[in-house]
N, C-alpha and C. Protein backbone atom coordinates (compact mmCIF):
# COMPACT_ATOMS: atom_id res chain seq x y z
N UNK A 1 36.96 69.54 15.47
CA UNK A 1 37.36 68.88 14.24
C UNK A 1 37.73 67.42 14.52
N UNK A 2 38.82 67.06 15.62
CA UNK A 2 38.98 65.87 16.02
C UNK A 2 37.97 64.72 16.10
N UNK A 3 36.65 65.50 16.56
CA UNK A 3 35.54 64.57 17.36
C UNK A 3 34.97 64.31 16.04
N UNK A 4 34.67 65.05 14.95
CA UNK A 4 33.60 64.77 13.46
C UNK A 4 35.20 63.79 13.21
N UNK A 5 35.95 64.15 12.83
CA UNK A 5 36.64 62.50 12.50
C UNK A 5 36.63 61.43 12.75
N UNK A 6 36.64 61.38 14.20
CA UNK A 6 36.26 60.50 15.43
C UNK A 6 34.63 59.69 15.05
N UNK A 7 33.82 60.48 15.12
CA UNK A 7 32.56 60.34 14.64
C UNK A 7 32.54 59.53 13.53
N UNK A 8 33.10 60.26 12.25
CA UNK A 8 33.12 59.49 10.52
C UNK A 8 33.67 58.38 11.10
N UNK A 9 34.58 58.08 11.38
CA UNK A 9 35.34 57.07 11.21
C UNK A 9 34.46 55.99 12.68
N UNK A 10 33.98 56.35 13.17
CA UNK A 10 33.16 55.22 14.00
C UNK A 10 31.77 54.95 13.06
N UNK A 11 31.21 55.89 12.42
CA UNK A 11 30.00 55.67 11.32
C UNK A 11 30.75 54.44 10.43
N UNK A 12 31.89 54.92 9.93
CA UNK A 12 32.25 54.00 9.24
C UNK A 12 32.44 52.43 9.31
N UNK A 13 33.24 52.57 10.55
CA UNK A 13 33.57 51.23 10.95
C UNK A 13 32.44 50.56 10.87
N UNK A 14 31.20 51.01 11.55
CA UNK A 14 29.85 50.36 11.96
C UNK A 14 29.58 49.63 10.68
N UNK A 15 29.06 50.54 9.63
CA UNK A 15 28.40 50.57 8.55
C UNK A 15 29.11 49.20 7.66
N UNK A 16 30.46 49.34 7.87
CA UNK A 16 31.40 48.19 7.20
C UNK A 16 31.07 46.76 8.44
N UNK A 17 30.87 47.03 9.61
CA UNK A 17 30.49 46.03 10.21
C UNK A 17 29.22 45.11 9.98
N UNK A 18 28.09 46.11 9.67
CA UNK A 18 26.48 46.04 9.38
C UNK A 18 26.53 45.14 7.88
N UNK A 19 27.10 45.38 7.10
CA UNK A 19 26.86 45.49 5.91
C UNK A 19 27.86 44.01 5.70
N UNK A 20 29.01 43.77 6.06
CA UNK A 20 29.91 42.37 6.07
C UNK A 20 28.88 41.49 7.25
N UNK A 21 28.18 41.66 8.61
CA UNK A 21 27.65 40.90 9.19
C UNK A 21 26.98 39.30 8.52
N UNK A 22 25.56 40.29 7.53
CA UNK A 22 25.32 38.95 7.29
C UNK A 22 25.50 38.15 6.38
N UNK A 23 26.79 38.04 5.65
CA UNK A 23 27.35 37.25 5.08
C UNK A 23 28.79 36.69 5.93
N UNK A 24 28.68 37.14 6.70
CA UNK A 24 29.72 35.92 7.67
C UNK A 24 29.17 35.39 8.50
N UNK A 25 27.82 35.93 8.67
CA UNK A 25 26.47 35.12 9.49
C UNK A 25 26.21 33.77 8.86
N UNK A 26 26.24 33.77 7.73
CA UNK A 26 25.51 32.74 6.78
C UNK A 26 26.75 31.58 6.64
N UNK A 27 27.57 32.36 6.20
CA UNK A 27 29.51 31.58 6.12
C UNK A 27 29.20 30.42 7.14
N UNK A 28 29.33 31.00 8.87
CA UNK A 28 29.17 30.53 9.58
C UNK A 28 28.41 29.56 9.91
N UNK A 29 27.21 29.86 9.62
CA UNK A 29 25.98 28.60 10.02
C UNK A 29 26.43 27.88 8.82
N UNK A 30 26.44 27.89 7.99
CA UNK A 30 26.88 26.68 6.62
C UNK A 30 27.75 25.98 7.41
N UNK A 31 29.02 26.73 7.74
CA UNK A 31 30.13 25.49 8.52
C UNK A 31 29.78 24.99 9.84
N UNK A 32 28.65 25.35 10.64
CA UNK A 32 28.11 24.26 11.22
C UNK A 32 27.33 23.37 10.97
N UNK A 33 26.48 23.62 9.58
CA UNK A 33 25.46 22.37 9.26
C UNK A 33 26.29 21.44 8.68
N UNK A 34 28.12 22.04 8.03
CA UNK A 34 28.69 21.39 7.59
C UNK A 34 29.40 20.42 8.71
N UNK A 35 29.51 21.09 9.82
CA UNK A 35 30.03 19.91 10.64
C UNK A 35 29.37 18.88 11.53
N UNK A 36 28.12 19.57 11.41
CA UNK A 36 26.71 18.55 12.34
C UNK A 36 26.42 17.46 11.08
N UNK A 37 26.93 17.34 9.67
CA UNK A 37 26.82 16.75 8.72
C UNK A 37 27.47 15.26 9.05
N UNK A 38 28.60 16.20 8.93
CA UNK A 38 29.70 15.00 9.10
C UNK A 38 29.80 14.59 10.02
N UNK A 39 29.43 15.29 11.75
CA UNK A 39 29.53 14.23 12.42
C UNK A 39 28.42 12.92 12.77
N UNK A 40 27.77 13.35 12.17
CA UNK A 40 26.96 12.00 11.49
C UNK A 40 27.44 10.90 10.97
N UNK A 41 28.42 11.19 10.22
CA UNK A 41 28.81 10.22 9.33
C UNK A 41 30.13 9.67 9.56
N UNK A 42 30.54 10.20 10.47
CA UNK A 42 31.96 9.76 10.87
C UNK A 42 32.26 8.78 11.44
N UNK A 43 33.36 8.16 11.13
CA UNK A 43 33.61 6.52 12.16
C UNK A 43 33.95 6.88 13.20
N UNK A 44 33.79 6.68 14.46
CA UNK A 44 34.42 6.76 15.78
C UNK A 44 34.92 5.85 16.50
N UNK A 45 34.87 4.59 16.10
CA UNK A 45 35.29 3.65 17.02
C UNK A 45 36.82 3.21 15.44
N UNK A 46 37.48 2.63 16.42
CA UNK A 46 38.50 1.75 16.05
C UNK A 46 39.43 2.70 14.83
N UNK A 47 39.46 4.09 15.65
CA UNK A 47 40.14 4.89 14.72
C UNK A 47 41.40 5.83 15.40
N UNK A 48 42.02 6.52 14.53
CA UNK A 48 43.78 7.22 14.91
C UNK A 48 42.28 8.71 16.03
N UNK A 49 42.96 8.96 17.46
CA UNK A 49 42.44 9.97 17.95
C UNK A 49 43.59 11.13 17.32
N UNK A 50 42.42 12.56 18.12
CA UNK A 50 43.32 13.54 17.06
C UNK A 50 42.82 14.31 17.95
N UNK A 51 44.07 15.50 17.89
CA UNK A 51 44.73 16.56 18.81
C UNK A 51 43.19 17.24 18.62
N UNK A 52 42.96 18.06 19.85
CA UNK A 52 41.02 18.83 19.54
C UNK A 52 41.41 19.80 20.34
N UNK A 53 42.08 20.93 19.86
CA UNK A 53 41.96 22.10 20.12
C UNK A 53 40.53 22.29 21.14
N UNK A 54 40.76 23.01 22.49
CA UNK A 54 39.68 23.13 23.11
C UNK A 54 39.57 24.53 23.91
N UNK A 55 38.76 25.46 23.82
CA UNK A 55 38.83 27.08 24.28
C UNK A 55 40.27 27.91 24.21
N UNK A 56 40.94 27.61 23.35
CA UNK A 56 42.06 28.50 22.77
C UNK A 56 41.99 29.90 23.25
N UNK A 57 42.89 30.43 23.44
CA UNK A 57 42.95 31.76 23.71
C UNK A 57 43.09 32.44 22.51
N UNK A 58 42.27 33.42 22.28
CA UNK A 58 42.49 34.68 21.25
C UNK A 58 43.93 34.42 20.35
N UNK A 59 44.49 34.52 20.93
CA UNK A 59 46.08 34.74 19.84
C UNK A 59 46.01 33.64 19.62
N UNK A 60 45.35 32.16 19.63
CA UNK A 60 45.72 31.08 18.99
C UNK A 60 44.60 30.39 18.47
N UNK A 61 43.84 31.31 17.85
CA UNK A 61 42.45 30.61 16.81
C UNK A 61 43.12 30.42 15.77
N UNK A 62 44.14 31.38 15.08
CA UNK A 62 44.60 30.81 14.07
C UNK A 62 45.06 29.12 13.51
N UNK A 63 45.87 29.01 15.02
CA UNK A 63 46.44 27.83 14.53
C UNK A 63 45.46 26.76 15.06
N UNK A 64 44.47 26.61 15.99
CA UNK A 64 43.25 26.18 16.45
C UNK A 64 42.42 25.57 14.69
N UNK A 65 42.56 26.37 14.63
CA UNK A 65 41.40 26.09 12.61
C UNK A 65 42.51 24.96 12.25
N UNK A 66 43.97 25.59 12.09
CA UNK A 66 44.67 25.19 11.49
C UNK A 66 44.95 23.34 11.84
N UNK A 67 45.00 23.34 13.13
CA UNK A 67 45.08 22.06 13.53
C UNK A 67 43.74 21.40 13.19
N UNK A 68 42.50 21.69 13.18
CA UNK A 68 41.24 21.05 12.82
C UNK A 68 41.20 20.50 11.50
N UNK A 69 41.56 21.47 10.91
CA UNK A 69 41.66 21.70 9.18
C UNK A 69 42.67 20.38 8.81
N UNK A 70 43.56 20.12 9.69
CA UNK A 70 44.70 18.83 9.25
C UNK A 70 43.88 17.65 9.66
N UNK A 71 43.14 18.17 11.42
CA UNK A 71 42.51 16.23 11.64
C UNK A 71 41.49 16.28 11.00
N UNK A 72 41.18 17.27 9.98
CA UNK A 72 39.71 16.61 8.76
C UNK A 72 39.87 15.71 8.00
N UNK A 73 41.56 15.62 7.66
CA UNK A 73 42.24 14.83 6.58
C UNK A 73 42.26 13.40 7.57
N UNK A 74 41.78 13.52 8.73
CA UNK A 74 42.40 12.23 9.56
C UNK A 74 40.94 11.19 9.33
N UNK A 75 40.75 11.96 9.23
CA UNK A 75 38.43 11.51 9.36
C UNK A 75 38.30 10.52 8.48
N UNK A 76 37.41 9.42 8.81
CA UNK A 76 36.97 8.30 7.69
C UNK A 76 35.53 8.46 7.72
N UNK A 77 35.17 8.01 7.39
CA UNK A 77 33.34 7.62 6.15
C UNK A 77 32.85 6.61 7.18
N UNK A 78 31.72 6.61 7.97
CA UNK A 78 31.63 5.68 8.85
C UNK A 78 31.13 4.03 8.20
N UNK A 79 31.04 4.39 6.75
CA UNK A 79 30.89 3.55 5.84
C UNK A 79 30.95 3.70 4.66
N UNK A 80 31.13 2.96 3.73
CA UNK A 80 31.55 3.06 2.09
C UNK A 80 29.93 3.88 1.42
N UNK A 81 29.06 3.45 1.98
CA UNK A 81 27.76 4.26 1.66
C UNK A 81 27.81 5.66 1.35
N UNK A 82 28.54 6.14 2.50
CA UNK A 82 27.99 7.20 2.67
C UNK A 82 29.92 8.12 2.21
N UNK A 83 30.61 7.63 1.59
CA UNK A 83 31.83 7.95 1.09
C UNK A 83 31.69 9.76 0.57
N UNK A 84 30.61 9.80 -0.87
CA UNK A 84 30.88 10.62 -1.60
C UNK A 84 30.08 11.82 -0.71
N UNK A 85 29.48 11.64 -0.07
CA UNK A 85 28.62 13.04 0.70
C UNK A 85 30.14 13.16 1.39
N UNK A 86 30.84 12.25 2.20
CA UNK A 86 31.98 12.65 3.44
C UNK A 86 32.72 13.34 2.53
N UNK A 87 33.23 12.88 1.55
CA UNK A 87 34.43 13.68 0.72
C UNK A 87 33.98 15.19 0.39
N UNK A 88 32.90 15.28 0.02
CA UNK A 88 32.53 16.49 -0.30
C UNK A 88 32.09 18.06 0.85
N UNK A 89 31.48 17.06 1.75
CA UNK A 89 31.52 17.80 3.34
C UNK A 89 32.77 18.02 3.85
N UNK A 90 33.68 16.94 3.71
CA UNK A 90 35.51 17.47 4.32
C UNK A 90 35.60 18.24 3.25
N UNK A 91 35.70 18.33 2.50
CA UNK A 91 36.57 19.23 1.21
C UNK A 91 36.12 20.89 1.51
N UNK A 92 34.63 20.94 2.24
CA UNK A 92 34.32 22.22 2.24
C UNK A 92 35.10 22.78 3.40
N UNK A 93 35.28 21.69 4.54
CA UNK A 93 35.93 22.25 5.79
C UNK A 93 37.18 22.65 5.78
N UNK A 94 37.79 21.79 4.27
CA UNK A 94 39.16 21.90 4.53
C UNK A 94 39.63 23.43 3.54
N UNK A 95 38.71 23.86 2.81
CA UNK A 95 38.56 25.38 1.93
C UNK A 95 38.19 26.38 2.85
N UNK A 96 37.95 26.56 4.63
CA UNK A 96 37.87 27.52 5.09
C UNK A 96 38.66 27.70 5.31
N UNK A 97 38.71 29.34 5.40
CA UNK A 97 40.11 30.12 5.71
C UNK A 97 39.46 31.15 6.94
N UNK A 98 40.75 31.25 7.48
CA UNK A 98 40.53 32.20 8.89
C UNK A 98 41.99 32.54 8.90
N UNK A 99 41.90 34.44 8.57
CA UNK A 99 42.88 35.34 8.69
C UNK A 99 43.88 34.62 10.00
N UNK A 100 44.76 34.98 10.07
CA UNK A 100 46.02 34.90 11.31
C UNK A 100 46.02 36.67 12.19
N UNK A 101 45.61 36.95 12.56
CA UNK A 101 45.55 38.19 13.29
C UNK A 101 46.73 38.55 13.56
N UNK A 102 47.94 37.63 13.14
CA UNK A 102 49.10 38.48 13.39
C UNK A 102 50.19 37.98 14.83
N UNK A 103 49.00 37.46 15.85
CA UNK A 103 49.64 37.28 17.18
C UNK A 103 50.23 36.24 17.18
N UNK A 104 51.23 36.10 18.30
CA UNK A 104 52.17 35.15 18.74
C UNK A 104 51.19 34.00 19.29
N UNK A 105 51.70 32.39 18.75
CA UNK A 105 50.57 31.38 19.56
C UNK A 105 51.75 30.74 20.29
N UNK A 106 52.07 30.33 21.70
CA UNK A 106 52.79 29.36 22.12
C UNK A 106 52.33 28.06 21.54
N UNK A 107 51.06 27.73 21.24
CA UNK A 107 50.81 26.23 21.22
C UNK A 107 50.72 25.88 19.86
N UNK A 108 51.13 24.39 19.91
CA UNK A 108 50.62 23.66 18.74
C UNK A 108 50.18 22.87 18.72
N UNK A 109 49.66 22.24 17.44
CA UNK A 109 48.65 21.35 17.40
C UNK A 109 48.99 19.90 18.39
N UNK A 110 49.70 19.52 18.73
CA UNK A 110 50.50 18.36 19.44
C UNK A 110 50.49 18.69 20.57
N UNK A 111 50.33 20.40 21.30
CA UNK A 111 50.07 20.45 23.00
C UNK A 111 48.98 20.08 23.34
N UNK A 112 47.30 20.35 22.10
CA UNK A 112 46.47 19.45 22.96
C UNK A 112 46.22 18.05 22.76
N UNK A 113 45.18 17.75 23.71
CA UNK A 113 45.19 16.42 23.90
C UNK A 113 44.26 15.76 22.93
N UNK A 114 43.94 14.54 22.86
CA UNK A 114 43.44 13.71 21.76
C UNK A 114 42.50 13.29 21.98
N UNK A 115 41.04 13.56 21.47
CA UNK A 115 40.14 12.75 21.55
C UNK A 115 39.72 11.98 20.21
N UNK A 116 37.93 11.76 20.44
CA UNK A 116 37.86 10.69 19.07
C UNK A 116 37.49 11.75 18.34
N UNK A 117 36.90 11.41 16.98
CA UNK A 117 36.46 12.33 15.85
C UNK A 117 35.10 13.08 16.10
N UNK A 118 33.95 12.01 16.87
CA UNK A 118 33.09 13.12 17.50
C UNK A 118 33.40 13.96 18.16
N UNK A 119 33.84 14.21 19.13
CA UNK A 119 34.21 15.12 20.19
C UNK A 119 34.94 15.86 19.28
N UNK A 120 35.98 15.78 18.54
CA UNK A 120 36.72 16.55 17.75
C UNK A 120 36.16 17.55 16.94
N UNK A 121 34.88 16.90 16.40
CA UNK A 121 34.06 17.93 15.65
C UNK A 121 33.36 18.49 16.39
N UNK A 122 32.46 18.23 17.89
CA UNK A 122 32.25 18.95 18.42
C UNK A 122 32.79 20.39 18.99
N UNK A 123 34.14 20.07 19.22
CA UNK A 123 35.02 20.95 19.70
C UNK A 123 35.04 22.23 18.26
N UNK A 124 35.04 21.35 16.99
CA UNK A 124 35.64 22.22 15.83
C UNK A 124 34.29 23.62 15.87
N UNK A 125 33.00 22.95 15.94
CA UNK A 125 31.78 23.50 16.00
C UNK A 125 32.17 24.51 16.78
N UNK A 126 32.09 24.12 18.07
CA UNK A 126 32.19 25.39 19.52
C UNK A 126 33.53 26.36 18.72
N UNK A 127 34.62 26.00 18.48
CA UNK A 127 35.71 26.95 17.78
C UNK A 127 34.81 27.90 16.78
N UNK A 128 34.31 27.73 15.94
CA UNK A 128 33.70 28.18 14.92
C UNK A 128 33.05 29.31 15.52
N UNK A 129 31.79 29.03 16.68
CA UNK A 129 30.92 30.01 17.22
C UNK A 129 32.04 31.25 17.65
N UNK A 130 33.30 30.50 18.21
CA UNK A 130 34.04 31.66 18.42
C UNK A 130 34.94 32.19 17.55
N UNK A 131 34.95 31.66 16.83
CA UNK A 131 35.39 32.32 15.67
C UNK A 131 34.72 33.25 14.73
N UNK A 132 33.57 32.96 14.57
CA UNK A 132 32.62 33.86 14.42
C UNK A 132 32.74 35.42 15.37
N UNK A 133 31.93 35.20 16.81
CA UNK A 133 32.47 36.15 17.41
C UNK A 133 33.50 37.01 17.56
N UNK A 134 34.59 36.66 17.62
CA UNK A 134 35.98 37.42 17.21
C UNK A 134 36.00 38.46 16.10
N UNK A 135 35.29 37.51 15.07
CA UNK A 135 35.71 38.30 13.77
C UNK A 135 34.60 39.15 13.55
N UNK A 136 33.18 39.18 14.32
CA UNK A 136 32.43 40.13 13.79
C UNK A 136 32.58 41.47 14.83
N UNK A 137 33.24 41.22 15.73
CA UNK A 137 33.71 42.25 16.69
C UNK A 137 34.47 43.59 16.49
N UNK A 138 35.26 43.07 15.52
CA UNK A 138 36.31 43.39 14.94
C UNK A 138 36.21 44.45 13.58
N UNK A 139 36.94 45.67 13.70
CA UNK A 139 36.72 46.54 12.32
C UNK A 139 37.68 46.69 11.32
């Protein structure tokens, strides 16, 4: 009796895994075309550097997003041209949400170190892939 529970409830999990996959598949790649967007368009020279979360440990993706999500607000338009696409590309980055799993983070946004806004978004990108991973792992 134990093991057919055991069983349902691993069918289950799967099936809820299969079935949520590819729409956090898609989530995902959007917020990287959204950030290969912007870092196009971003000023990098003669600007405030900003804390870039870099391979975080598990218990601290939460606040990892969380710190990204603040230096989006730090980001400028690498020109007045191209203003209303930047506003609208940050605005999407700054509407993702990523659950808190609950765990304890020692760090904050101020323990890491500072680079420029490219690298920053690079870094945000690589977070993402793992953020992705994490969460499709997961039942």
């Amino acid at each position: 009796m134990e093991r057919m529970i055991i069983l349902c409830m691993l069918f289950f999990c799967s099936s809820m895994v299969l079935s949520i996959a590819p729409q956090r598949i898609a989530k995902y790649r959007q917020l990287q075309k959204t950030i290969n967007l912007l870092e196009a368009k971003v000023k990098d020279k003669d600007v405030e550097l900003l804390h870039t979360p870099e391979n975080p440990v598990d218990e601290c993706l939460f606040t990892a997003v969380t710190c990204f999500q603040k230096g989006i607000l730090k980001l400028q338009p690498e020109n007045s041209q191209v203003n209303n696409t930047f506003i609208q590309t940050t605005s999407v980055l700054k509407k993702f949400t990523f659950s808190d799993p609950g765990k304890k983070c020692d760090s904050s946004c101020e323990s890491y170190e500072k680079k420029t806004p490219k690298e920053f978004l690079k870094s945000f990108a690589k977070l993402m892939k793992k953020v992705n991973r994490v969460g499709s792992s997961s039942c």
